[in-house]
C-alpha atoms as a PDB file:
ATOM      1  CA  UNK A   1      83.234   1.638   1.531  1.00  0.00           C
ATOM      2  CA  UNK A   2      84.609   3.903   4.186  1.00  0.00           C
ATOM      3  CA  UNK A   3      84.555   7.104   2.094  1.00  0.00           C
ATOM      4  CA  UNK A   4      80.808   6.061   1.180  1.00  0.00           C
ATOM      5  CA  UNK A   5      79.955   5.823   5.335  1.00  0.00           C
ATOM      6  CA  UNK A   6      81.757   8.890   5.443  1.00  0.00           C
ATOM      7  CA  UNK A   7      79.853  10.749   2.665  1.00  0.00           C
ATOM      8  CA  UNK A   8      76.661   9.344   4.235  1.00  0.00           C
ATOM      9  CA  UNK A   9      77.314  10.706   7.649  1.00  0.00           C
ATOM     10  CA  UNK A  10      77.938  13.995   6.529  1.00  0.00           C
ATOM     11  CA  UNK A  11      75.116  14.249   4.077  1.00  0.00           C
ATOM     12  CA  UNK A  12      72.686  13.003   6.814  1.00  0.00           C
ATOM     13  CA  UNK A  13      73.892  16.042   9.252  1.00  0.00           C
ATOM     14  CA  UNK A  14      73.443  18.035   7.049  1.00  0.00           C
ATOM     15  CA  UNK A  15      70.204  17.203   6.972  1.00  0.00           C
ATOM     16  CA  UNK A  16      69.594  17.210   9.698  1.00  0.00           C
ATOM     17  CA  UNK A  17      70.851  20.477  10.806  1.00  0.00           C
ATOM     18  CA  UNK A  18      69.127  22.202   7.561  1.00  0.00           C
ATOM     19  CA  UNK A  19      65.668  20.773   9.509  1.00  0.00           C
ATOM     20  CA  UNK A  20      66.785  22.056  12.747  1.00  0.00           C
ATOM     21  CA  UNK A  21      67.438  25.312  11.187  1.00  0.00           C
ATOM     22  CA  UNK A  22      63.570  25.158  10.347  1.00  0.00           C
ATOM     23  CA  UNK A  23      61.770  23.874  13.322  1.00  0.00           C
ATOM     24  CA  UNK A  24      62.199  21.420  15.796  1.00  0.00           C
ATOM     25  CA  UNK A  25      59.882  18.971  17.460  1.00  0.00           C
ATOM     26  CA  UNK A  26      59.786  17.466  20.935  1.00  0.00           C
ATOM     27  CA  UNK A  27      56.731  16.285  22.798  1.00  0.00           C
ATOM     28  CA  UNK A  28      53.956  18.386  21.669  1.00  0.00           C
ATOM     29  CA  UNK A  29      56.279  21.282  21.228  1.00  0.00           C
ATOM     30  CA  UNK A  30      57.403  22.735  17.810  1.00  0.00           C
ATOM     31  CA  UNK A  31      59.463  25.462  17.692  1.00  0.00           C
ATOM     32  CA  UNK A  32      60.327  27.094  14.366  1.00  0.00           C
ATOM     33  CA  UNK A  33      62.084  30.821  13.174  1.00  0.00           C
ATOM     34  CA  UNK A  34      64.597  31.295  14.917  1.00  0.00           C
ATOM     35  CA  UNK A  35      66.748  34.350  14.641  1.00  0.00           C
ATOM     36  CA  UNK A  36      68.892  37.029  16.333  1.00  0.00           C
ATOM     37  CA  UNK A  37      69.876  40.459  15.272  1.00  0.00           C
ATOM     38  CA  UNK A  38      73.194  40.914  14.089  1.00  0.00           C
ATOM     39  CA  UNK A  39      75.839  42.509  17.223  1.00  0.00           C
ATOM     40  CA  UNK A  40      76.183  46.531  17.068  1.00  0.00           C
ATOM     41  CA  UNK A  41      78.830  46.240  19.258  1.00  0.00           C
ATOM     42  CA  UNK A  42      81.468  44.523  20.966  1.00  0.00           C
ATOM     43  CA  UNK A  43      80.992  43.575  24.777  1.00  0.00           C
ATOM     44  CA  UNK A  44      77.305  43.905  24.059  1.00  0.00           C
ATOM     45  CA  UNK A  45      74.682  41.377  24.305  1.00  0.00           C
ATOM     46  CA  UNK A  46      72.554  39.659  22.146  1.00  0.00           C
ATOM     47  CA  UNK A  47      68.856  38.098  21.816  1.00  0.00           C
ATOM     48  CA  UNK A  48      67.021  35.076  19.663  1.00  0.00           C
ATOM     49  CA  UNK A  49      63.520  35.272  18.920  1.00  0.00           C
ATOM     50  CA  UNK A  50      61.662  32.450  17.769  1.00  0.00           C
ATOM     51  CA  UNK A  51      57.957  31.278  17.826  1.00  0.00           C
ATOM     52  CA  UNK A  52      56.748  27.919  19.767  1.00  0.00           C
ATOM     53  CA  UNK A  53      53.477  26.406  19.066  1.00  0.00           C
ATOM     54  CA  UNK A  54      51.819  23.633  21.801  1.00  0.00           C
ATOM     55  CA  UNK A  55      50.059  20.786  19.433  1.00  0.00           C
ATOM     56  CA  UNK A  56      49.096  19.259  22.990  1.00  0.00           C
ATOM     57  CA  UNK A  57      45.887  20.044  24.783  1.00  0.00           C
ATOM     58  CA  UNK A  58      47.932  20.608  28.120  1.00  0.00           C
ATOM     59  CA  UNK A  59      49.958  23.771  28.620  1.00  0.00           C
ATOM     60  CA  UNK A  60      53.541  23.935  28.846  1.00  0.00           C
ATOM     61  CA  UNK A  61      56.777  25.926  29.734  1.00  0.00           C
ATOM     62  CA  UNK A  62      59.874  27.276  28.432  1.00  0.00           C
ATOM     63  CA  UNK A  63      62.154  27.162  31.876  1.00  0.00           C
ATOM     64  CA  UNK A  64      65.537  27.430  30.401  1.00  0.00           C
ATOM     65  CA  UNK A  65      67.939  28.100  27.077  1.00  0.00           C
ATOM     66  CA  UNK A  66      71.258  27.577  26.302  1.00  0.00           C
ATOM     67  CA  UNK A  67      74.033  27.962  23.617  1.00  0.00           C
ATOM     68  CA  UNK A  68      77.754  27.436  23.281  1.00  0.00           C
ATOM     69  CA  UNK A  69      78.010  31.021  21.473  1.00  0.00           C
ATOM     70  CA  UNK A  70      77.326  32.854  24.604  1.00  0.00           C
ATOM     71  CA  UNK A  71      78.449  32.446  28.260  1.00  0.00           C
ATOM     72  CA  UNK A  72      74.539  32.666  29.527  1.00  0.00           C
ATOM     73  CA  UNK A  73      71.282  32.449  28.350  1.00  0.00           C
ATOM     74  CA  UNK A  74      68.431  34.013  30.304  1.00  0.00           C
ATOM     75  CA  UNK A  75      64.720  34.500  29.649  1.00  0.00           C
ATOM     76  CA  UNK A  76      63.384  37.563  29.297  1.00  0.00           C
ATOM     77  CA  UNK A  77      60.284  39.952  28.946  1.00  0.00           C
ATOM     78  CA  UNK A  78      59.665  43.959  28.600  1.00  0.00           C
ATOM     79  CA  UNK A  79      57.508  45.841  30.730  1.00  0.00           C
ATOM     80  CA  UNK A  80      56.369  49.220  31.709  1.00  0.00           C
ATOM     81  CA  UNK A  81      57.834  51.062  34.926  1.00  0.00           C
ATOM     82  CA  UNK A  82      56.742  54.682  34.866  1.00  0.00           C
ATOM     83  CA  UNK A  83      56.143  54.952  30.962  1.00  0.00           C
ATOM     84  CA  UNK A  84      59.596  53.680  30.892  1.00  0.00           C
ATOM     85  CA  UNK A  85      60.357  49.883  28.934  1.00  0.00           C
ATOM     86  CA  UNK A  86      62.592  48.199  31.112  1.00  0.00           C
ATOM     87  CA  UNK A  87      63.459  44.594  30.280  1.00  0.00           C
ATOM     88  CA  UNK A  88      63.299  41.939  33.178  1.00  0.00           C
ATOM     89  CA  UNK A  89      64.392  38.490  33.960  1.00  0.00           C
ATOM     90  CA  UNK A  90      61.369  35.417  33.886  1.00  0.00           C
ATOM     91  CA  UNK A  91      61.553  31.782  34.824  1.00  0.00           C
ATOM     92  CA  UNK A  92      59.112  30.959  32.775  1.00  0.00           C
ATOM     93  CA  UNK A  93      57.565  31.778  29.599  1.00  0.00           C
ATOM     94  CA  UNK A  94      54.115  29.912  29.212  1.00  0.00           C
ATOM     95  CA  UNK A  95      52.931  28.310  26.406  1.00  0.00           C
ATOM     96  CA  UNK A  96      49.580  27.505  26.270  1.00  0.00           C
ATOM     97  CA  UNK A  97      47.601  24.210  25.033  1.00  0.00           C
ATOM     98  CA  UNK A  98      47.116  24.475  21.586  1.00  0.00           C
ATOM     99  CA  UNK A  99      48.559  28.008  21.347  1.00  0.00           C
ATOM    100  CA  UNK A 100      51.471  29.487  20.249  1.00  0.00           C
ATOM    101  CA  UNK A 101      53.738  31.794  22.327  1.00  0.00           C
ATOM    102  CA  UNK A 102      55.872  34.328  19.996  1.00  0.00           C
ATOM    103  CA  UNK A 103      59.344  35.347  21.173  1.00  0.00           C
ATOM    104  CA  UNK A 104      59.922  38.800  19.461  1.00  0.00           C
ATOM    105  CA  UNK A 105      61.032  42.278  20.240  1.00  0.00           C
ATOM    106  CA  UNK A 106      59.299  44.112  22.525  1.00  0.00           C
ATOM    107  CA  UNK A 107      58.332  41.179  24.027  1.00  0.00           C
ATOM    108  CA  UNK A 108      59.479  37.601  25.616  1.00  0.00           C
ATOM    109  CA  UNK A 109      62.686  36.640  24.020  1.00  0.00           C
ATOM    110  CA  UNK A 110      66.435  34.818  24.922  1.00  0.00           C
ATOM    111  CA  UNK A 111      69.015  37.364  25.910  1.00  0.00           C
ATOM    112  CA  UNK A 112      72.693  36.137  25.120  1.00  0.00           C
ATOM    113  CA  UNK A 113      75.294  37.207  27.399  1.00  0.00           C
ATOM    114  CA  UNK A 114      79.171  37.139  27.522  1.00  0.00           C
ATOM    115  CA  UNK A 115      78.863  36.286  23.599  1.00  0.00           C
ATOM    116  CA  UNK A 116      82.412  34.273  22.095  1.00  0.00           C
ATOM    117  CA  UNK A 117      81.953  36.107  18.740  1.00  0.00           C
ATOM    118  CA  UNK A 118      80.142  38.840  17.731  1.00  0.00           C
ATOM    119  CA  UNK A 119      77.178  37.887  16.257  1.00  0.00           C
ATOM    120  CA  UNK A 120      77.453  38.443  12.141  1.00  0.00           C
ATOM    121  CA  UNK A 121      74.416  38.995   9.655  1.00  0.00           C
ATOM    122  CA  UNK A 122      74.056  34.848   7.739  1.00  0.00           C
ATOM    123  CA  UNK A 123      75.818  33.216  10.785  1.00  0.00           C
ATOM    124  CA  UNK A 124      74.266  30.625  12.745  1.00  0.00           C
ATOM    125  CA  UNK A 125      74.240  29.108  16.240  1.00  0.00           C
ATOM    126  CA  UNK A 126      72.729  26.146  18.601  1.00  0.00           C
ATOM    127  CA  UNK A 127      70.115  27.481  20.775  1.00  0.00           C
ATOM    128  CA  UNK A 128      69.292  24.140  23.244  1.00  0.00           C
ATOM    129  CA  UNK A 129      65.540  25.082  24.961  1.00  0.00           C
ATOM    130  CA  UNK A 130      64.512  23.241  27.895  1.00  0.00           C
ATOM    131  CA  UNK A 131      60.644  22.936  28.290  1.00  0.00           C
ATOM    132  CA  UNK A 132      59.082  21.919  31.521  1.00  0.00           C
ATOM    133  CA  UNK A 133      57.105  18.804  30.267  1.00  0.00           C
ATOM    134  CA  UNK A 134      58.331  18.340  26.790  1.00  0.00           C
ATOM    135  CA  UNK A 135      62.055  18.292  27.916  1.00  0.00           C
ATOM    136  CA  UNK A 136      65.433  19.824  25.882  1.00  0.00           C
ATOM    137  CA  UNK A 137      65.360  20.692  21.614  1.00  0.00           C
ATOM    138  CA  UNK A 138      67.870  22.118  19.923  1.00  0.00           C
ATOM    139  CA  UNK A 139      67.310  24.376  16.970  1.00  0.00           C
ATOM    140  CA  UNK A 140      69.446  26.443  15.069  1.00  0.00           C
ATOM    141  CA  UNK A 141      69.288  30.337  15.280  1.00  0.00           C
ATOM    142  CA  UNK A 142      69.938  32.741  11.663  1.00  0.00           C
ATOM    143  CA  UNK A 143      71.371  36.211  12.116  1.00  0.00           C
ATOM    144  CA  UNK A 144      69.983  38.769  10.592  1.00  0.00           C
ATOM    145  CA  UNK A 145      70.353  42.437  10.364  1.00  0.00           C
ATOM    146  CA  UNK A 146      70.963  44.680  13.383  1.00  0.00           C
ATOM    147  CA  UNK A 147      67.947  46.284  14.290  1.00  0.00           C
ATOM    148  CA  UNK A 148      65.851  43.613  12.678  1.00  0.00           C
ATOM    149  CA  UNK A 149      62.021  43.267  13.953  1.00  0.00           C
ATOM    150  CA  UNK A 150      61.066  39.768  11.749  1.00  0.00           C
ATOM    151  CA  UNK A 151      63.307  37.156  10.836  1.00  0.00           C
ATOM    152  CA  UNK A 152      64.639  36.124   7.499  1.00  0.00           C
ATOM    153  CA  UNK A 153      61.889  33.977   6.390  1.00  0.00           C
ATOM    154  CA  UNK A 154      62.649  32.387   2.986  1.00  0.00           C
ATOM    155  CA  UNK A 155      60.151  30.194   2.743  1.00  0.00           C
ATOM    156  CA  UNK A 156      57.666  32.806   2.554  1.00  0.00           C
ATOM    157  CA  UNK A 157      59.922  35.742   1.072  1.00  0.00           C
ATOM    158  CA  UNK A 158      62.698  38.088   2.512  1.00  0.00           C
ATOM    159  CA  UNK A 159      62.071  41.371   4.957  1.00  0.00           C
ATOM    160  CA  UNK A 160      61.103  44.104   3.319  1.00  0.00           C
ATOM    161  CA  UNK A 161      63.719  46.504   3.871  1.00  0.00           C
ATOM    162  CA  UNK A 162      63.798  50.192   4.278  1.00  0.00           C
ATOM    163  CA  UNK A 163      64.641  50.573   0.417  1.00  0.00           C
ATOM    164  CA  UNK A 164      61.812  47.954  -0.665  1.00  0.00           C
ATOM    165  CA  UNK A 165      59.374  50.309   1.246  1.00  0.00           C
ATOM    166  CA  UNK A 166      60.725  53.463  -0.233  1.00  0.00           C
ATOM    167  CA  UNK A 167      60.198  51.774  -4.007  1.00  0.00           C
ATOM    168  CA  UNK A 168      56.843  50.601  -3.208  1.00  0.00           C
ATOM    169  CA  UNK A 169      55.842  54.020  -1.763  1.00  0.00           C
ATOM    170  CA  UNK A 170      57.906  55.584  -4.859  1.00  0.00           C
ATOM    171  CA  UNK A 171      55.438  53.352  -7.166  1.00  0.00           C
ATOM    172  CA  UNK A 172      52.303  54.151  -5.471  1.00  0.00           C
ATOM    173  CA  UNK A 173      52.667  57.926  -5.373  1.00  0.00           C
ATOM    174  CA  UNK A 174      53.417  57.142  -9.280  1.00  0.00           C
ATOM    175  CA  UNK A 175      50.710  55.747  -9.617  1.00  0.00           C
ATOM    176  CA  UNK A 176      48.551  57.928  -7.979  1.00  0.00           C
ATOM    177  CA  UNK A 177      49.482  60.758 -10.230  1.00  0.00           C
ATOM    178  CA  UNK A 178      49.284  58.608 -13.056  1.00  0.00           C
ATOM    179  CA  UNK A 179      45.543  58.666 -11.953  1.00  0.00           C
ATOM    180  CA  UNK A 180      44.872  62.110 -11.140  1.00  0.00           C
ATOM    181  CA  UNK A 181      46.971  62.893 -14.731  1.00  0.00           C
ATOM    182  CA  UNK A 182      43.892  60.392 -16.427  1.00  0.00           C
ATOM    183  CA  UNK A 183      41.425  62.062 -14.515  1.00  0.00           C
ATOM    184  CA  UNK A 184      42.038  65.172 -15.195  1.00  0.00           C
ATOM    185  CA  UNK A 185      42.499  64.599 -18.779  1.00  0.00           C
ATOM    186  CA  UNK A 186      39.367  63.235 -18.765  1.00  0.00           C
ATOM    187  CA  UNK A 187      37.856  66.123 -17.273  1.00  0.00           C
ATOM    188  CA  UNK A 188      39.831  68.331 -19.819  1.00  0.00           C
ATOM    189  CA  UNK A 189      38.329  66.355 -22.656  1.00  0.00           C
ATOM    190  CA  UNK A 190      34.611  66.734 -21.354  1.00  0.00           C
ATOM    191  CA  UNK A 191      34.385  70.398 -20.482  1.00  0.00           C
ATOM    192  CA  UNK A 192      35.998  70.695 -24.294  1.00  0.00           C
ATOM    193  CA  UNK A 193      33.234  68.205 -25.625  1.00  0.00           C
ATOM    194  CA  UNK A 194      30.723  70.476 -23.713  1.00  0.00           C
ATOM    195  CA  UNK A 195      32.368  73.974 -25.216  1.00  0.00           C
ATOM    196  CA  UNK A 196      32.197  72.324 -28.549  1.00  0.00           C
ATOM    197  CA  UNK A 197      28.238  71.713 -28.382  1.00  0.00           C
ATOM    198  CA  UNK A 198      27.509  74.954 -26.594  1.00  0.00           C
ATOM    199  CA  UNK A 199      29.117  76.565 -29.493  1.00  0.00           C
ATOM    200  CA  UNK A 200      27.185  74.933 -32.142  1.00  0.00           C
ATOM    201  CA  UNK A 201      23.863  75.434 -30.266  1.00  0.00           C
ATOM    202  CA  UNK A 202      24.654  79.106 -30.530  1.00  0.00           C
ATOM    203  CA  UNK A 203      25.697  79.327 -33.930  1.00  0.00           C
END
């Protein structure tokens, strides 16, 4: 009976962490996709991405984030200082009433410092998010490549990596050619048709 309670509890964390790892709800705050690119470096820090959507008519805030895997958390944004991108420290990150706010590159996201581990490519962390009205969610973060811009959605298909792009580029210049070959066999075959019956009008 023990070993069955056992089994049970693990099974149902499981669960429950595989959800967390998709989105997480609290209030009228889901937040879903969570990821962070893969360390380049030791010493260096890191940053999670992740998109939050407001089901509420009222707008919220993110105000704070926190994870075991790094010694601080801060929010974050990039902006322009003399055609230069400099990132810089927010509060707040706003998410509006029956919006959705995207954390991404370029843009708002969590920066990790003092990180225990560098961060590996299929590794995963707790990222705890503190919203102003909706209070604290955890949700789990996936680490992707270094350098990443999207996360590893497999629900709706991997990243499509430098090679996939270099394939599909391969196959449409292919194809093209395979075109312009038709066409211009084509056009070989009617100026011959045309030679053929200007012949035999002038014989």
């Amino acid at each position: 009976m023990k070993k069955l309670t056992a089994f049970l509890a693990l099974f149902l964390l499981t669960m429950a962490t595989a959800n967390a790892a998709d989105s997480i709800t609290v209030g009228d705050i889901t937040a879903s996709k969570a990821w962070a690119r893969a360390s380049t470096g030791a010493g260096r820090p890191g940053g999670a991405f992740l998109t939050i959507a407001n089901t509420g008519t009222a707008g919220d805030q993110l105000v704070a984030a926190e994870t075991p895997a790094a010694g601080k958390a801060e929010l974050h944004t990039h902006i322009m200082d003399k055609n230069v991108m400099k990132m810089r420290q927010v509060m707040a990150i706003d998410i509006p009433g029956g919006g959705m706010t995207m954390l991404k590159p370029g843009s708002f996201h969590v920066m990790l410092f003092k990180l225990k581990n560098m961060l590996k490519e299929g590794d995963m962390f707790p990222l705890t998010l503190t919203f102003k009205k909706a209070g604290k969610a955890t949700i789990m973060v996936h680490v992707g490549k270094a350098g990443g811009m999207m996360p590893n959605d497999h629900s709706t298909g991997h990243m499509k990596s430098p090679e996939h792009m270099k394939q599909m580029e391969n196959m449409n210049n292919e194809e093209h050619m395979k075109q312009m070959e038709n066409m211009n066999n084509e056009e070989h075959m009617k100026q011959m048709k045309q030679m053929k019956q200007m012949k035999m009008k002038t014989e």
